[in-house]
Protein backbone atom coordinates (compact mmCIF):
# COMPACT_ATOMS: atom_id res chain seq x y z
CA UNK A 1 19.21 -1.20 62.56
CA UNK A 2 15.55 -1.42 61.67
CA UNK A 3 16.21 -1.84 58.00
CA UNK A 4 19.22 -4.26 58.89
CA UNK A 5 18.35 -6.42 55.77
CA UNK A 6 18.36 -3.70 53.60
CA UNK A 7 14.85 -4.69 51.39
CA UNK A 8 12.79 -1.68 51.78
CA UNK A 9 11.80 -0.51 48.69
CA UNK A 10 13.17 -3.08 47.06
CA UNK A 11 10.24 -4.42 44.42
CA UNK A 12 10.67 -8.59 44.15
CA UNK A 13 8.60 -10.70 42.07
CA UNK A 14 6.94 -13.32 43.80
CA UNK A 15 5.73 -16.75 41.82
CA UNK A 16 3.98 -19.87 43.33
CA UNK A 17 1.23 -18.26 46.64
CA UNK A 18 -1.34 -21.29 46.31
CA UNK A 19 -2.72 -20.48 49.80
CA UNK A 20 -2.05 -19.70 53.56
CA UNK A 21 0.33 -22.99 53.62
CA UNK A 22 2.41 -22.04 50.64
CA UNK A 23 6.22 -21.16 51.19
CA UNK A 24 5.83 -18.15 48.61
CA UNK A 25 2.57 -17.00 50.94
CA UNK A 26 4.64 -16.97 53.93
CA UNK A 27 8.01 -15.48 52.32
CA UNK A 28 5.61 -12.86 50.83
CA UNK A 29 4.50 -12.46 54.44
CA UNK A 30 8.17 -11.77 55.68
CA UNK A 31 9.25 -9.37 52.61
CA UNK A 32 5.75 -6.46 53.47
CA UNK A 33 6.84 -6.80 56.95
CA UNK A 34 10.72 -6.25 56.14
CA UNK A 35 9.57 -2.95 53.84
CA UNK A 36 9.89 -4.78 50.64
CA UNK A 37 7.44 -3.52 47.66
CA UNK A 38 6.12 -7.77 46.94
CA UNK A 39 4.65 -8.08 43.22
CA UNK A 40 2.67 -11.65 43.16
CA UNK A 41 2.09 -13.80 40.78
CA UNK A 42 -0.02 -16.55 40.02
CA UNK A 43 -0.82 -19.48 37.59
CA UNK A 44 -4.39 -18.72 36.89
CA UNK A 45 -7.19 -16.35 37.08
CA UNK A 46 -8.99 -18.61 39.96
CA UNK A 47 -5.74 -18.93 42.07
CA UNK A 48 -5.67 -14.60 41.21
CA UNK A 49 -9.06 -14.19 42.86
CA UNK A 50 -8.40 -16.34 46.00
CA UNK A 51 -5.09 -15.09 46.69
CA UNK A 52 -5.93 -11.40 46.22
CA UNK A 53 -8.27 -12.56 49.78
CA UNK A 54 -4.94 -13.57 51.08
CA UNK A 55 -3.08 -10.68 50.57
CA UNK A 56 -4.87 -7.56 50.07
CA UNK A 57 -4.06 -4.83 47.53
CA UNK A 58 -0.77 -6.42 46.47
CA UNK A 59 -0.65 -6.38 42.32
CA UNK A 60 -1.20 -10.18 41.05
CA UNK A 61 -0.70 -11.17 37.99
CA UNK A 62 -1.15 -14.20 36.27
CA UNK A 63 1.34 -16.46 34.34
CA UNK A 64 1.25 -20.48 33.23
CA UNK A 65 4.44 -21.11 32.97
CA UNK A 66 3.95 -23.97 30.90
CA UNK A 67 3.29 -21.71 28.52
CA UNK A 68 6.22 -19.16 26.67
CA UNK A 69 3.69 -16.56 25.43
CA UNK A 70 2.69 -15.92 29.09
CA UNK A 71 6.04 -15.52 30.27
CA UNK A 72 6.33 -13.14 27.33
CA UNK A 73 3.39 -11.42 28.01
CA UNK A 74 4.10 -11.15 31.98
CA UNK A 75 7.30 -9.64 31.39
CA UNK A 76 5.91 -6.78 28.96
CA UNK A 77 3.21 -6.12 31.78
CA UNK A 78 6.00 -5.72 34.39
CA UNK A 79 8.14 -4.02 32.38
CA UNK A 80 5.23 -1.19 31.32
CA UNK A 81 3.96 -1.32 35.07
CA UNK A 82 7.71 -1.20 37.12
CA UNK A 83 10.85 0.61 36.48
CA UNK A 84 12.97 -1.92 37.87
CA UNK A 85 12.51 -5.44 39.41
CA UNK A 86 15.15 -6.55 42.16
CA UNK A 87 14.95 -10.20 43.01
CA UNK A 88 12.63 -13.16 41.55
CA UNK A 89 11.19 -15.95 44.16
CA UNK A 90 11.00 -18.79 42.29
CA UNK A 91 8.52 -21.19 44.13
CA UNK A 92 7.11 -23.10 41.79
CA UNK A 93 6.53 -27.59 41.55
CA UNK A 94 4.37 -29.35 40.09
CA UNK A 95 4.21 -33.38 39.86
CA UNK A 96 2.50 -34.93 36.68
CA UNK A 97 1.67 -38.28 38.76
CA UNK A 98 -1.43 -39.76 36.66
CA UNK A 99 -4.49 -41.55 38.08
CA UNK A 100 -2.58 -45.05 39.02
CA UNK A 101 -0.62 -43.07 42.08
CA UNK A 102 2.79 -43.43 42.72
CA UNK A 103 4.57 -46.09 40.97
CA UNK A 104 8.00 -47.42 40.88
CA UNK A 105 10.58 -44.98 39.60
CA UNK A 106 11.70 -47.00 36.72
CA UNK A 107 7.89 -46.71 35.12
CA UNK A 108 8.02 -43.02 34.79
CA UNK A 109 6.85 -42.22 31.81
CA UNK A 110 8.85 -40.11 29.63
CA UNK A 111 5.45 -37.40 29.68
CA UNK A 112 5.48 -37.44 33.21
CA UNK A 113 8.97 -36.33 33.74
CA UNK A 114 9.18 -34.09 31.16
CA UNK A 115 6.35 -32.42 32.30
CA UNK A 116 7.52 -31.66 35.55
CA UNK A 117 10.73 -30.80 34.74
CA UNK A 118 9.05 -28.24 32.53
CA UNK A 119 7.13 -26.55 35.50
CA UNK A 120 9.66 -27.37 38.23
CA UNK A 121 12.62 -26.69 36.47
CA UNK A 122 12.85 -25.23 33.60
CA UNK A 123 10.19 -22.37 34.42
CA UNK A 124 12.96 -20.99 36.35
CA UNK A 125 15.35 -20.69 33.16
CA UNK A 126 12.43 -19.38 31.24
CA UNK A 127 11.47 -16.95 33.73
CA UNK A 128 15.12 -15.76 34.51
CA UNK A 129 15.33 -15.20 30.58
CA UNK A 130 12.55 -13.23 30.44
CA UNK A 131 12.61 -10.82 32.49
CA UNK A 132 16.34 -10.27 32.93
CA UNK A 133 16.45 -6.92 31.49
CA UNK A 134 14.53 -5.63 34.12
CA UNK A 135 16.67 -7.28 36.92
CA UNK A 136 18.44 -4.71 38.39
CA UNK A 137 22.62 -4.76 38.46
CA UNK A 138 22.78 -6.43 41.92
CA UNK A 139 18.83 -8.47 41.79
CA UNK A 140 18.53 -11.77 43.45
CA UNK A 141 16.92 -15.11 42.58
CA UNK A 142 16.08 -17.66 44.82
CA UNK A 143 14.12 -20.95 44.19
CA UNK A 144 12.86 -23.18 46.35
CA UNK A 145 14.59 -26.45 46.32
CA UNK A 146 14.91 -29.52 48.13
CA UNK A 147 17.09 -30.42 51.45
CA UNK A 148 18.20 -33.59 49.63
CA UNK A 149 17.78 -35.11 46.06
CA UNK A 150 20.20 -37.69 47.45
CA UNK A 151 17.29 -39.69 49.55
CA UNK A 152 15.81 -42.01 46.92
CA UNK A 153 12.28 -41.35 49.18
CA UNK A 154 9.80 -43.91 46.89
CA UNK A 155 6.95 -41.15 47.44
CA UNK A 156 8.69 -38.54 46.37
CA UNK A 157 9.46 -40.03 43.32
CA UNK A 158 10.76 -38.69 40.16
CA UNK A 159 10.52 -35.02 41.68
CA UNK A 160 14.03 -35.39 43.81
CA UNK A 161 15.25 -35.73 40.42
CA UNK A 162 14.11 -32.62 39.05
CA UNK A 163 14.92 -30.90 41.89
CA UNK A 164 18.82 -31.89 41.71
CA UNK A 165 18.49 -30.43 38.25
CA UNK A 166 17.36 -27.48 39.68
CA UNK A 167 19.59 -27.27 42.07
CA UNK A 168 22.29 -27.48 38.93
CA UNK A 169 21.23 -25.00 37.21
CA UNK A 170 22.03 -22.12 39.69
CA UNK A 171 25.07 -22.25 38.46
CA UNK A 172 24.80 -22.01 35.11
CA UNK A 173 22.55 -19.26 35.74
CA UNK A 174 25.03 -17.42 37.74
CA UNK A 175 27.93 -18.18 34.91
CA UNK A 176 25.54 -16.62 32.08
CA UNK A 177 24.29 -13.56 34.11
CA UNK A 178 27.38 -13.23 35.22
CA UNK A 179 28.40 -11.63 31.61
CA UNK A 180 26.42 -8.89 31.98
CA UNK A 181 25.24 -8.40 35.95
CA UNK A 182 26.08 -9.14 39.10
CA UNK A 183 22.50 -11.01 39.34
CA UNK A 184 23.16 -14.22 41.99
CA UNK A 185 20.94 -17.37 41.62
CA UNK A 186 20.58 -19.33 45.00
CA UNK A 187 17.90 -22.10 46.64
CA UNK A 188 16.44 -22.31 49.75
CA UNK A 189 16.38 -26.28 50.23
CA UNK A 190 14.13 -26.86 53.16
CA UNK A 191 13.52 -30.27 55.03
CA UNK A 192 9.61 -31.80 55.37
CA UNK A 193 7.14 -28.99 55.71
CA UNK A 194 3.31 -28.42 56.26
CA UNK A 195 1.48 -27.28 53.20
CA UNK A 196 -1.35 -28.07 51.18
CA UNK A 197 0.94 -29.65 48.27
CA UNK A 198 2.88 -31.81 50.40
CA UNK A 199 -0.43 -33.27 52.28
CA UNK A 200 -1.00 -34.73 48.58
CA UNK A 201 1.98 -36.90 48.50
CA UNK A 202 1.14 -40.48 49.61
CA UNK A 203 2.80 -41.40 52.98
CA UNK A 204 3.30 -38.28 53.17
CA UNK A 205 2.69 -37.38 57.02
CA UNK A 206 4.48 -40.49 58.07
CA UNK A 207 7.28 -39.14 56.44
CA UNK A 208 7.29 -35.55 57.93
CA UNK A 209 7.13 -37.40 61.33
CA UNK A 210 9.98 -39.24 61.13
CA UNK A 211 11.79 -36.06 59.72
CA UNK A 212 10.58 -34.34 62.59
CA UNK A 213 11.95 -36.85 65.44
CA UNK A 214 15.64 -36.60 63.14
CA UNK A 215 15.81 -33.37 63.87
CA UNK A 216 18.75 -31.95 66.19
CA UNK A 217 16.13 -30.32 68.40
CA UNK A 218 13.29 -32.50 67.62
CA UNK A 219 10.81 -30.01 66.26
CA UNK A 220 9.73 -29.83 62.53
CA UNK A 221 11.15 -27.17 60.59
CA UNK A 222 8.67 -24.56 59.83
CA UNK A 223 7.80 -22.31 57.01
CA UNK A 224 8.63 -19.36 58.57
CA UNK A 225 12.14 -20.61 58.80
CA UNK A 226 12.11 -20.67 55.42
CA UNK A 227 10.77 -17.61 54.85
CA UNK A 228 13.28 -15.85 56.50
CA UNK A 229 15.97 -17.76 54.68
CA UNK A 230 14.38 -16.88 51.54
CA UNK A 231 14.75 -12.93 52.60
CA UNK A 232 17.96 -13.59 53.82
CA UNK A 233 19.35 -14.47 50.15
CA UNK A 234 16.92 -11.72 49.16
CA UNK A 235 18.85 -9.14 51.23
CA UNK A 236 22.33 -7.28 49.59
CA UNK A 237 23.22 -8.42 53.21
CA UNK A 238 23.78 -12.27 51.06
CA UNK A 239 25.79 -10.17 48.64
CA UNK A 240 28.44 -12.79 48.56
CA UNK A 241 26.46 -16.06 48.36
CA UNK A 242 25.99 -16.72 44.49
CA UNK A 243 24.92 -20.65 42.85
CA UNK A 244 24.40 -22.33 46.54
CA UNK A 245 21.89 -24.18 48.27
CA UNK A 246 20.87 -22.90 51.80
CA UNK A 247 20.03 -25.83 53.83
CA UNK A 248 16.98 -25.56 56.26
CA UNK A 249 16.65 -29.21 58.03
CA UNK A 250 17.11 -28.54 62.09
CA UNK A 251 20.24 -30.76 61.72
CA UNK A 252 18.59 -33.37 60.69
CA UNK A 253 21.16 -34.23 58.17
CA UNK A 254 23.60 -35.01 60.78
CA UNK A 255 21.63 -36.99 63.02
CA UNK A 256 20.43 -40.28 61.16
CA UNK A 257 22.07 -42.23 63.89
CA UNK A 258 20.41 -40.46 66.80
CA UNK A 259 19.52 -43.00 69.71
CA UNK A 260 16.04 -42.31 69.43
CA UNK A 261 15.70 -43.49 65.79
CA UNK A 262 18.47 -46.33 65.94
CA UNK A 263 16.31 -48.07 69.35
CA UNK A 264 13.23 -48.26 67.87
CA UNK A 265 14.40 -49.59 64.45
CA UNK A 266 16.35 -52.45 66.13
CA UNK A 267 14.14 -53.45 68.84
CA UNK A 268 11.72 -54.42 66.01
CA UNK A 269 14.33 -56.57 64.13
CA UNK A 270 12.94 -60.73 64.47
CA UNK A 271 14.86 -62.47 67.07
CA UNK A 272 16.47 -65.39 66.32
């Protein structure tokens, strides 16, 4: 049962490795050691250079998603390089917040979301489009979502949003490819993490720790977690899970009204 999820040799495109803290880094991590063949790529020739420290002799390529000729020229380089591709990791935000910070969500600015939604969503779609000749019959995708779009979090702003329209169009995805393929389009929606990206958001930390004390067991999730959920949907072992959203939050969805959050919260309430 050493090749219980089934990957070796399996060849999955990787987008979004930033650094050692990234989810794609540490899914890309899990795939080598599960036998996968892990083709990276990144947005820019910099991020090329310092990941290729990260990760060795790995191919990396390089694709800006905001921009269709790249997409179109990354999927004629994979298609002259690789016979056949069989999943996409789809790990890519971005936030267009502009030099006043975080503001109220009502004063987004019509740039700012449709920017984002460019990069966090809709690069998905583009990227699916592109390169789904080379998908083999039964290929995966999984993005990298949210564990709620549902908690109107003032710091996160108008990326929950985005998200739940990424998390709505799996299923499209899966509807069209479903014409032609068995190809199944899933997310990975993981609960407050540590990495580099999320240390940017403002409040950011205060945040995590109160996710972290929500928790059933009372420890943060981790990336690793992820990771291996990631794989999991990955695997032909998920061969039956198509348009859904994995959940990775340590319970904490359930417990909101845990003792050890409700004490606290009313203790400090003014006394009449």
């Amino acid at each position: 049962m050493s090749d219980f999820l089934q990957l070796t040799n399996r060849r999955i495109v990787l987008f979004g490795v930033a650094n050692r803290k990234s989810v794609a880094y540490h899914v890309g991590q899990v795939l080598r050691e599960a036998g996968a063949e892990v083709v990276y790529v990144v947005r820019s020739p910099e991020r090329q250079a310092s990941v290729a420290k990260l990760i060795g002799d790995a191919p990396i390529y390089v694709c800006d998603v905001e921009h269709q000729d790249q997409i179109d020229r990354l999927a004629a380089q994979l298609a002259a390089d690789f016979e056949v591709l069989h999943g996409i990791v789809h790990s890519i935000a971005f936030a267009a917040y502009d030099e006043r910070g975080m503001r109220p969500f009502h004063e987004t600015s019509r740039e700012q979301l449709l920017r984002t939604f460019d990069v966090s969503c809709y690069s998905l779609i583009a990227l699916s489009n592109a390169l789904k000749d080379q998908l083999a019959r039964d290929a995966s995708v999984v993005t990298i979502s949210i564990s709620t779009t549902r908690m109107a979090s003032e710091n996160y702003g108008f990326m929950a949003p985005v998200k739940a329209a990424l998390d709505a169009s799996l299923a499209f995805l899966a509807k069209s490819f479903s014409q032609f393929s068995e190809v199944r389009f899933n997310a990975v929606a993981p609960g407050l993490l540590k990495t580099s990206a999320s240390a940017g958001i403002p409040g950011y930390v205060d945040s995590y720790l109160y996710a972290e004390r929500a928790t059933l067991r009372g420890r943060a999730v981790q990336t690793e977690e992820v990771a291996n959920a990631v794989a999991f949907l990955l695997s032909p072992r998920s061969s039956g899970i198509n348009a859904q959203r994995l959940v990775i939050d340590a319970g904490m969805e359930v417990n909101y009204f845990d003792p050890r959050l409700v004490k606290p919260a009313v203790d400090a309430l003014p006394r009449a």
